[in-house]
Protein backbone atom coordinates (compact mmCIF):
# COMPACT_ATOMS: atom_id res chain seq x y z
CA UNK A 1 232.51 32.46 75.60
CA UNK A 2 235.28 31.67 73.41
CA UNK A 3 238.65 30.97 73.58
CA UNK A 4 241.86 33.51 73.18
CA UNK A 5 243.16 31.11 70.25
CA UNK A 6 239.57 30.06 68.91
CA UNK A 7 239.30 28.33 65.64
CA UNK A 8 237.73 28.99 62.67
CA UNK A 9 235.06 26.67 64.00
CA UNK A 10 234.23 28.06 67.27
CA UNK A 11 234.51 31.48 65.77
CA UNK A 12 231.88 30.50 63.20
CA UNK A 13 229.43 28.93 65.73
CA UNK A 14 229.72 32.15 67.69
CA UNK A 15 228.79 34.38 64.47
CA UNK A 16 226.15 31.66 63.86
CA UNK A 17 224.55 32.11 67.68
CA UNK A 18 224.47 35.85 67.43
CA UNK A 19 222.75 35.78 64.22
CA UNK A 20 219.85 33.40 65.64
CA UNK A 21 219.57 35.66 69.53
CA UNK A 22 220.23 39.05 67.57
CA UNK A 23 217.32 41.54 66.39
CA UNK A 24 217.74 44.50 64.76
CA UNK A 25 217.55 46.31 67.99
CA UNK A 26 220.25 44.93 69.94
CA UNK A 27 222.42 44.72 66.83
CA UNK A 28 221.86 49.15 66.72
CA UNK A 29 223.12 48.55 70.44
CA UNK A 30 225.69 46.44 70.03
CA UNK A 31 227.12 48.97 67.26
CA UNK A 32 226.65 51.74 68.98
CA UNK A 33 228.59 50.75 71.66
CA UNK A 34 231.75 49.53 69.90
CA UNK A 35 231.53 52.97 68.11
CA UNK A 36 231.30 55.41 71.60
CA UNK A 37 233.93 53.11 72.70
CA UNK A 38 236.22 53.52 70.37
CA UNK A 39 235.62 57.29 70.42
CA UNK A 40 234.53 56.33 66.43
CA UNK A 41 232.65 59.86 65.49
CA UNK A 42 230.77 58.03 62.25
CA UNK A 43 226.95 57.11 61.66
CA UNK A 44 225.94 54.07 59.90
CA UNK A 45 224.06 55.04 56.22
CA UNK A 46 220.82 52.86 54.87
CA UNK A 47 223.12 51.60 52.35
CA UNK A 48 225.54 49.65 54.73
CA UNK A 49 224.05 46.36 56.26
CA UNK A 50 225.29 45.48 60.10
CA UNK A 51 223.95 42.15 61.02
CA UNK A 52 227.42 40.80 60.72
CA UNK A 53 228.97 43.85 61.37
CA UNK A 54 227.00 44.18 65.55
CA UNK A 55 227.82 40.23 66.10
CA UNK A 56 232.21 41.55 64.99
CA UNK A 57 231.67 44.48 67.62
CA UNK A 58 229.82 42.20 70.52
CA UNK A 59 232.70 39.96 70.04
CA UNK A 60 235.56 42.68 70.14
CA UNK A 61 233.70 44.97 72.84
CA UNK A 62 233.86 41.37 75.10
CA UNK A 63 237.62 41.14 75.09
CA UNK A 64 238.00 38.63 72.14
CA UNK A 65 240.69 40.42 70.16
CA UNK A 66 241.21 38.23 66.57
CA UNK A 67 242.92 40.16 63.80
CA UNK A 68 240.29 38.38 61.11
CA UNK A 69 237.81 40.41 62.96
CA UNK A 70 239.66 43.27 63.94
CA UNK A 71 240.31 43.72 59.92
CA UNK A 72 236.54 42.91 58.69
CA UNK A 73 236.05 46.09 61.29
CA UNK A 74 238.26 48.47 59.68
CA UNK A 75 236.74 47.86 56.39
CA UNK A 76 233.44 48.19 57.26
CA UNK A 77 233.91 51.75 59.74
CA UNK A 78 235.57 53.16 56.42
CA UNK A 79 232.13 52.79 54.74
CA UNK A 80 230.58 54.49 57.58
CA UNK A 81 229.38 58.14 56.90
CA UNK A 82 230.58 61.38 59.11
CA UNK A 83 228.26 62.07 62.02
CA UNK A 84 226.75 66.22 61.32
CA UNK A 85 227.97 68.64 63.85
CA UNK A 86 224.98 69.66 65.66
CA UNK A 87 224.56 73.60 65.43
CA UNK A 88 225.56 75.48 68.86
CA UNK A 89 222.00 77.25 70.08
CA UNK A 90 220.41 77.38 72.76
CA UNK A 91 216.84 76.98 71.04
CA UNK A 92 215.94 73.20 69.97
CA UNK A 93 216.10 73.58 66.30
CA UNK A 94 214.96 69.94 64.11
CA UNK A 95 216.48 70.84 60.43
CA UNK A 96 214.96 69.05 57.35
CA UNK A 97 218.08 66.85 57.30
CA UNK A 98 217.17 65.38 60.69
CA UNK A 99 213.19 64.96 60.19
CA UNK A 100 214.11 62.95 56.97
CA UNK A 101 216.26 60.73 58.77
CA UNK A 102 213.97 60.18 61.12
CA UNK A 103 211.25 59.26 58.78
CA UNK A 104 214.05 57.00 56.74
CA UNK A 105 214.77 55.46 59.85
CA UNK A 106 210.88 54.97 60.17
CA UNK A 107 209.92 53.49 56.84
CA UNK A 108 213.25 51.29 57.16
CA UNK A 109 212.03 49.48 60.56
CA UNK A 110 208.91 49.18 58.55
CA UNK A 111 210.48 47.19 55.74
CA UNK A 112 212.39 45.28 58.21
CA UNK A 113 209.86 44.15 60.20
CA UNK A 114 207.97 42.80 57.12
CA UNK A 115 211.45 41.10 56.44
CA UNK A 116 211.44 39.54 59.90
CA UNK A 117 207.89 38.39 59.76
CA UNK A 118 208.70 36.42 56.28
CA UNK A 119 211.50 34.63 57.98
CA UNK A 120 209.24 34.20 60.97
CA UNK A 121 206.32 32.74 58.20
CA UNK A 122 209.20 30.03 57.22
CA UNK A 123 209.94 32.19 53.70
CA UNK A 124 206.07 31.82 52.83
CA UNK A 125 204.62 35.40 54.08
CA UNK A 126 204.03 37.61 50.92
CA UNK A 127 204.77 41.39 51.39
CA UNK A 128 202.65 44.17 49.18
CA UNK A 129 205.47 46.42 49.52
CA UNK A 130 203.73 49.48 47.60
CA UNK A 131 200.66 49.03 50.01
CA UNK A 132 202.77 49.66 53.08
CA UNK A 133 204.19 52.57 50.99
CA UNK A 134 200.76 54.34 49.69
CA UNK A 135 199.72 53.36 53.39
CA UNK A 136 202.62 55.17 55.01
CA UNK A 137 202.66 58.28 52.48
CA UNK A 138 206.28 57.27 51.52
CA UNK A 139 206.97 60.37 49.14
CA UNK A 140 209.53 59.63 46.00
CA UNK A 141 212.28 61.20 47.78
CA UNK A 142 212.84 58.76 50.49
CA UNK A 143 212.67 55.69 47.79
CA UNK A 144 216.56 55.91 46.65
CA UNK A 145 217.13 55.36 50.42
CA UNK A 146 215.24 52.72 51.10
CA UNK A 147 216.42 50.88 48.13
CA UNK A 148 220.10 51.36 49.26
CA UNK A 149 219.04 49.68 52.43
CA UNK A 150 217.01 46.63 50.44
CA UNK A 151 219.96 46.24 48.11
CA UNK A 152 222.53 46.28 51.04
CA UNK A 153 220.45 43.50 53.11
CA UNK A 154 220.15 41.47 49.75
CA UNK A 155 223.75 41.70 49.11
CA UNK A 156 224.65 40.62 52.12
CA UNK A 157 222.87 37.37 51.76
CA UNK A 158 224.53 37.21 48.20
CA UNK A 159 227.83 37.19 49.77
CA UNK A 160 227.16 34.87 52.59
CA UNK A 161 227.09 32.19 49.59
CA UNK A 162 231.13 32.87 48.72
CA UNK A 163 232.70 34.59 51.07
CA UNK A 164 234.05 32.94 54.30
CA UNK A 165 233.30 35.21 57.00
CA UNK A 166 230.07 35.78 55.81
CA UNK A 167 229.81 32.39 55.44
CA UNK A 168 230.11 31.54 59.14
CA UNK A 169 227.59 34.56 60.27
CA UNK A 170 224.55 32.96 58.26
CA UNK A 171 225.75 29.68 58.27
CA UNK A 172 222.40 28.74 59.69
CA UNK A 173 220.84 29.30 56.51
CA UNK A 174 220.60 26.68 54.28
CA UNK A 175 221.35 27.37 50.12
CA UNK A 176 217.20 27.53 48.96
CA UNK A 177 216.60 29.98 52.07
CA UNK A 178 219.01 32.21 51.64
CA UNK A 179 218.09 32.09 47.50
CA UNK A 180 213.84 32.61 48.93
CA UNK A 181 215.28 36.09 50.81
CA UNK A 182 217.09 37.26 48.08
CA UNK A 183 214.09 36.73 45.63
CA UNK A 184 212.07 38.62 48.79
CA UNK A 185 214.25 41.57 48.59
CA UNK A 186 214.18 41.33 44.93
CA UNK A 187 210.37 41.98 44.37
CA UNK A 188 210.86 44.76 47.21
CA UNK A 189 213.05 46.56 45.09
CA UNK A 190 211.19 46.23 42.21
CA UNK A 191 208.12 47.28 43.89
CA UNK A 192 210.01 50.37 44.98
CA UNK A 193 210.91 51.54 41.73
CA UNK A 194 207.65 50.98 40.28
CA UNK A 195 205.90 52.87 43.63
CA UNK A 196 208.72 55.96 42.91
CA UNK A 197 207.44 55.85 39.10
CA UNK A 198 203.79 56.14 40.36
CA UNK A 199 204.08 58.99 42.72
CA UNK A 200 206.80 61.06 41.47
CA UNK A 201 206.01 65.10 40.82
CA UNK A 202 204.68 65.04 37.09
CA UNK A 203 206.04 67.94 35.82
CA UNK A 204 203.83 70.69 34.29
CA UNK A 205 204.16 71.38 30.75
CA UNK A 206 204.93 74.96 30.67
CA UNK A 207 201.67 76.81 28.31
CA UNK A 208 203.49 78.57 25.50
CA UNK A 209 202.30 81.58 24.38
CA UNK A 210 200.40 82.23 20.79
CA UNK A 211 202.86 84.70 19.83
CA UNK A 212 205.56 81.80 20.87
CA UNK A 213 203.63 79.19 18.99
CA UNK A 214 203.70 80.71 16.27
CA UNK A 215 207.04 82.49 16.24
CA UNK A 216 208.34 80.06 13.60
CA UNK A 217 205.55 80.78 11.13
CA UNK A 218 206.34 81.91 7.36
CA UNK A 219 203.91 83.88 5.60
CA UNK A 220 203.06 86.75 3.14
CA UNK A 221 201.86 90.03 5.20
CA UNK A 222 200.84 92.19 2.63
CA UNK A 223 200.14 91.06 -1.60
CA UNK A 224 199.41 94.04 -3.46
CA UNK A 225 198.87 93.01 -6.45
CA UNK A 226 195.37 92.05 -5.31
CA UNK A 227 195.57 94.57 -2.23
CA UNK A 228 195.17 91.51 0.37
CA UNK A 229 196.50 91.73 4.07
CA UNK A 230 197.40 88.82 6.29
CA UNK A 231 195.17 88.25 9.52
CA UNK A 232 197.46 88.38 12.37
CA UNK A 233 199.13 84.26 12.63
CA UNK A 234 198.84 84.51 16.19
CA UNK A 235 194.45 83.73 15.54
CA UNK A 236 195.83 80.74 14.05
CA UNK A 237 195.51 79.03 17.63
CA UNK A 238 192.32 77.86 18.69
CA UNK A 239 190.99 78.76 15.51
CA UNK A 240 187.69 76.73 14.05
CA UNK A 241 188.25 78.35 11.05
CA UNK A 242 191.15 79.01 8.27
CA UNK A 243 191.65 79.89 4.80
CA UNK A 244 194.68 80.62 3.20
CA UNK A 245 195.25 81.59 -0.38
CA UNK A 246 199.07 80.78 -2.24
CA UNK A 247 199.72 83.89 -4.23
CA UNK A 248 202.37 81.73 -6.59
CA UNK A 249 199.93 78.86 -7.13
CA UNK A 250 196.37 80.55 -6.77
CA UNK A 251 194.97 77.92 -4.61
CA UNK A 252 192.58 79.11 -1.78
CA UNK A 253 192.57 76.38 1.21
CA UNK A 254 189.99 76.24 4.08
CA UNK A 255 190.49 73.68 7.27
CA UNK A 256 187.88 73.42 9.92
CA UNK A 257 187.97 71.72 13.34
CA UNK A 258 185.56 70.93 15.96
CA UNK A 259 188.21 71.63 18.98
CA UNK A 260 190.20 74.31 17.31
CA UNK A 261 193.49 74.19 15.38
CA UNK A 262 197.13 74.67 16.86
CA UNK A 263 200.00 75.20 15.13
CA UNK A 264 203.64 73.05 14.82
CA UNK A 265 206.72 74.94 13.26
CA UNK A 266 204.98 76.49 10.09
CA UNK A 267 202.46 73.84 9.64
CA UNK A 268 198.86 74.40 10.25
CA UNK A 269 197.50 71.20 12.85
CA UNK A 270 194.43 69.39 14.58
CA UNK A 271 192.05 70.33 11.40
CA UNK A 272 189.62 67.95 11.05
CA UNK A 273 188.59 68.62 7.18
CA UNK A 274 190.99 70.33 4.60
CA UNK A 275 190.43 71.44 0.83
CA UNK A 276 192.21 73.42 -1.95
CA UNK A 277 190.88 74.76 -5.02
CA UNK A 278 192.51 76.59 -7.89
CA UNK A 279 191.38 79.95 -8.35
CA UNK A 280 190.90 80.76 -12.08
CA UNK A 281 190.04 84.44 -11.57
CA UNK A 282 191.04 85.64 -7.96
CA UNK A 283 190.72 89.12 -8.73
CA UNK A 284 186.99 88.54 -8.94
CA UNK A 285 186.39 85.87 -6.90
CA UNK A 286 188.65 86.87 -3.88
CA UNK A 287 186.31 89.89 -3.05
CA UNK A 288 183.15 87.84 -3.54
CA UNK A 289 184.18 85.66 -0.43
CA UNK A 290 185.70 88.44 1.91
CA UNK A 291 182.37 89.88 1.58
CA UNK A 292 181.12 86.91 3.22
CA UNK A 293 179.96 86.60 6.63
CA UNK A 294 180.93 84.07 9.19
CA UNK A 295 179.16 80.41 8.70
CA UNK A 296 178.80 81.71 4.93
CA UNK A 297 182.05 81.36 3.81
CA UNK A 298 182.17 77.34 2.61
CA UNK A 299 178.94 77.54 0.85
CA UNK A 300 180.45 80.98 -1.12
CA UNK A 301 183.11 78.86 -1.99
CA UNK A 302 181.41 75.99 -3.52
CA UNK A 303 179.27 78.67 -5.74
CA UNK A 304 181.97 80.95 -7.25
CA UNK A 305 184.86 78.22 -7.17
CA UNK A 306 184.27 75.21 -9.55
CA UNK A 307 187.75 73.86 -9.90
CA UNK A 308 188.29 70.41 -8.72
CA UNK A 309 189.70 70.32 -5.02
CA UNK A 310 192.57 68.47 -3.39
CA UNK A 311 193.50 67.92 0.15
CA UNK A 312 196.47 70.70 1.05
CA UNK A 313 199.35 69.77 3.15
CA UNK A 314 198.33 72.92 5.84
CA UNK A 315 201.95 74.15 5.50
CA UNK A 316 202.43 78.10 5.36
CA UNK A 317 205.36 80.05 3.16
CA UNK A 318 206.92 83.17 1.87
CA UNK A 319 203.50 83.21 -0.40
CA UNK A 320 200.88 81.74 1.44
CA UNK A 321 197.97 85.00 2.96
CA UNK A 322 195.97 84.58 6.15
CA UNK A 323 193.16 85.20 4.96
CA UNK A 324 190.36 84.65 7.13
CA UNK A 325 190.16 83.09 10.62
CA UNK A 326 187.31 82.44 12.38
């Protein structure tokens, strides 16, 4: 009961006795009233705390008209958020809008009631807040929303440290408890994050094609002068087996791998072993290892070609024939 001409005092120890008697239910109530009453067509967002706000609205609903309150009202209701016209039908119809609230509304009273069990505990309860999550099947999509409503509770306690009114409405909070819930809310919202991290949708690497893989790839089709013919590049991928020969250099290449080779721009990659030899006379010893069957290839090499070999850089040009792929 206060006073038409209360004072700042009596105004604070009211603020201070709603925020003790009030839960989060009757502080819903309390704003729902003032809003039907006031014919105020708005809905109140995660992202906008009320605890202060319901105590301002008991107080005005009551009769006790005070233009500091009367102004912290009309800043708040302008953060308020448009209530959705309901769609005229005569068949009950629940969109996806309206089951997502609900579940917000769930996971919120969740959080909160782990919040008013740690000021229950005396600031010592500890909260695993991506248990509750994995427990409750939280999805990522509801995390930005529940964050909003972590970061507006925290805030408010941030501000009850500077600012006046807010002051008086947790002025039964002393300095190092208000500090303990803002460090609760902090490892709640950092636990959030972390949880949307974990189970966001990976996204699926789309599989590119051979002929896409190797779109980029330079290389000599045809080199008459020794009547070769490039293997199609597109065998390149997955291949276990490659040899290329440099019609400007003469050096024949071979690279082998276990798991089978891919290809990056118009380099030649994931070869386990590489080597290069100069070819002294290609136009005989070409033919001797196309006449080669599979497996036999390497050991034709290291008869007919005695040159000493070098590890090549598996980069295809303008010069470079496919010449074998296995």
């Amino acid at each position: 009961v206060l006073s038409v001409d209360a004072s700042q005092a009596e105004l604070s120890m009211a603020l201070t006795w709603y925020n003790v008697m009030m839960d989060s239910k009757k502080s819903v109530k309390y704003v729902s009233a003032y809003l039907k009453e006031n014919k105020i067509n708005k809905v109140v967002p995660p992202s906008v705390p009320m605890q202060t706000a319901s105590a301002v609205a008991r107080l005005l609903s009551r009769g006790f008209v005070d233009k500091r309150l009367t102004d912290y009202m009309e800043s708040w209701i302008l953060r308020l958020e448009d209530k959705p016209v309901a769609p005229k039908t005569t068949a009950v119809v629940v969109s996806i809008q309206e089951r997502m609230a609900e579940k917000m509304n769930e996971y919120v009273t969740g959080l909160d009631n782990a919040f008013e069990d740690f000021l229950e505990s005396n600031y010592k309860m500890k909260f695993n807040t991506e248990k509750y999550l994995a427990d409750s099947e939280v999805k990522a999509s509801y995390i930005q929303g529940l964050v909003a409503w972590a970061s507006s509770v925290r805030n408010e306690y941030v501000l009850s440290k500077t600012v006046p009114l807010m002051k008086e409405g947790y002025s039964t909070y002393t300095t190092p408890q208000k500090n303990k819930v803002i460090k609760f809310f902090d490892v709640m919202i950092d636990s959030l994050e972390k949880y949307r991290v974990a189970v966001a949708p990976k996204r699926k690497k789309k599989a590119l094609t051979a002929s896409k893989v190797v779109g980029k790839v330079k290389y000599a089709k045809v080199f008459p002068e020794l009547k070769l013919k490039s293997v199609n590049p597109e065998k390149l991928v997955g291949a276990t087996e490659v040899w290329l020969y440099n019609t400007t250099t003469r050096a024949l290449s071979y690279y082998t791998s276990m798991s089978g080779m891919s290809v990056s721009g118009t380099t030649l990659k994931d070869f386990d072993f590489a080597e290069q030899r100069k070819l002294r006379k290609p136009e005989d010893q070409l033919p001797m290892m196309e006449k080669s069957r599979k497996g036999k290839w390497v050991s034709k090499y290291n008869e007919v070609v005695k040159t000493k070999g070098s590890t090549p850089s598996g980069r295809l040009n303008s010069v470079t024939v496919i010449l074998k792929v296995f």
